[in-house]
Protein backbone atom coordinates (compact mmCIF):
# COMPACT_ATOMS: atom_id res chain seq x y z
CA UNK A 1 150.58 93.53 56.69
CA UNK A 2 149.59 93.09 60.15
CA UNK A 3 145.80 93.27 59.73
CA UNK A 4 145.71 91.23 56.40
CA UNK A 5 147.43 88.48 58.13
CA UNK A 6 145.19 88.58 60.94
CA UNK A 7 142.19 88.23 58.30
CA UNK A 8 144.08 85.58 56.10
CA UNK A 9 144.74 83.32 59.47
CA UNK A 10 141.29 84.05 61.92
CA UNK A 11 140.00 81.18 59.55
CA UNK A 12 142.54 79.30 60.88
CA UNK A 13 141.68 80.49 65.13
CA UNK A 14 145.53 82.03 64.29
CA UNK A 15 145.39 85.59 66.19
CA UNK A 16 147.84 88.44 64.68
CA UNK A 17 148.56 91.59 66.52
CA UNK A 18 150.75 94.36 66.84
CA UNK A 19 152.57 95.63 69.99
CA UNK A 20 153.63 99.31 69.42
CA UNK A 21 156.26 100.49 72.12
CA UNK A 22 157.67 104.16 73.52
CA UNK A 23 160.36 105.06 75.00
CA UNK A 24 161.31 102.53 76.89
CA UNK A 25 164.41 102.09 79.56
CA UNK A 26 166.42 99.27 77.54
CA UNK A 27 169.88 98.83 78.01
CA UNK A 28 170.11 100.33 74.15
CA UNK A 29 168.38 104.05 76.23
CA UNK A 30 170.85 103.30 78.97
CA UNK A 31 171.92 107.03 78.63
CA UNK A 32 168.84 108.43 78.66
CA UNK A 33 167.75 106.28 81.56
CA UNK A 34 171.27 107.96 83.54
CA UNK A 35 171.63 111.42 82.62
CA UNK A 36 168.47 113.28 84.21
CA UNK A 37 168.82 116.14 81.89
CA UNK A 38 168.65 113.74 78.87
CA UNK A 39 165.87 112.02 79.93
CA UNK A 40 163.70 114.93 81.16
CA UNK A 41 164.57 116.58 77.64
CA UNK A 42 163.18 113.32 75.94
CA UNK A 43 160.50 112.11 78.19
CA UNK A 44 159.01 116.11 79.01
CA UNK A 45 156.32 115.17 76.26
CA UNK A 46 155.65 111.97 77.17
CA UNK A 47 152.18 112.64 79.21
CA UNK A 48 153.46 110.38 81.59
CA UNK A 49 156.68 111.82 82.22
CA UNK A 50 158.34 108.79 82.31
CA UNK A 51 160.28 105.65 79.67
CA UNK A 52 158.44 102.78 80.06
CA UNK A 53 159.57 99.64 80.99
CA UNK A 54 160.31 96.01 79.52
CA UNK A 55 158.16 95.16 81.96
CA UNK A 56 156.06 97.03 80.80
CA UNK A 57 155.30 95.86 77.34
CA UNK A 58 155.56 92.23 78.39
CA UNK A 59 152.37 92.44 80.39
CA UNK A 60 150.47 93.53 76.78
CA UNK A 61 152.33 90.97 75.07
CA UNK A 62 151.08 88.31 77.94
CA UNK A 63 147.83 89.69 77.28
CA UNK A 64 147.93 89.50 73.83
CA UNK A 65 148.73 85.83 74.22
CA UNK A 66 146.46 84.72 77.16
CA UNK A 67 142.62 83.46 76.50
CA UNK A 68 141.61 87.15 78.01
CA UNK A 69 142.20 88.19 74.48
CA UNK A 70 140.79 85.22 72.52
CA UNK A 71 138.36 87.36 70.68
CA UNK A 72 141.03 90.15 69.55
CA UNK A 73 143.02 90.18 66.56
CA UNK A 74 144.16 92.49 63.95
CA UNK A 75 144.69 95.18 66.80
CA UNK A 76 147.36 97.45 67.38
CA UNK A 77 148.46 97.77 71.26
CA UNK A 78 149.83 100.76 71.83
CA UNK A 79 151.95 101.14 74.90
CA UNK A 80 153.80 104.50 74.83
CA UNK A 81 152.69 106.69 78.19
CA UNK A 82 150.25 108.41 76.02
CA UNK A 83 152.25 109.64 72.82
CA UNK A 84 150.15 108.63 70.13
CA UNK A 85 147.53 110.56 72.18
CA UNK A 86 149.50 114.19 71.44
């Protein structure tokens, strides 16, 4: 849906993309964020070891939506400490 609305709209100079987050330390992961064993069970095959942050994703999303990515659309940001890369 994501890529035929970024073709249906680029007429238009409308960019559509897609932000694709981990594991990330929300206040909804709040227990995995606490309990060490939890989170080194559930982050042990994240490459990077670690939950992302809010932070985190924000900076792609300001990306996304600055003029550094003026000529991107249709693309699919992945920010997941490497997961997709397993």
């Amino acid at each position: 849906m994501m890529r035929v609305m970024a073709n249906d709209y680029a007429s238009s100079n409308v960019r559509v993309n897609m932000v694709v987050p981990g594991l990330i330390d929300t206040p909804m992961n709040a227990p995995l964020a606490t309990d060490e064993a939890l989170r080194d069970l559930w982050t042990q095959p994240v490459p990077l070891k670690r939950m992302g942050t809010s932070d985190e994703i924000a900076s792609a999303i300001l990306w996304l939506a600055s003029d550094e990515a003026s000529y991107t659309t249709g693309a699919i940001l992945v920010v997941d400490g490497g997961m997709s890369a397993v």
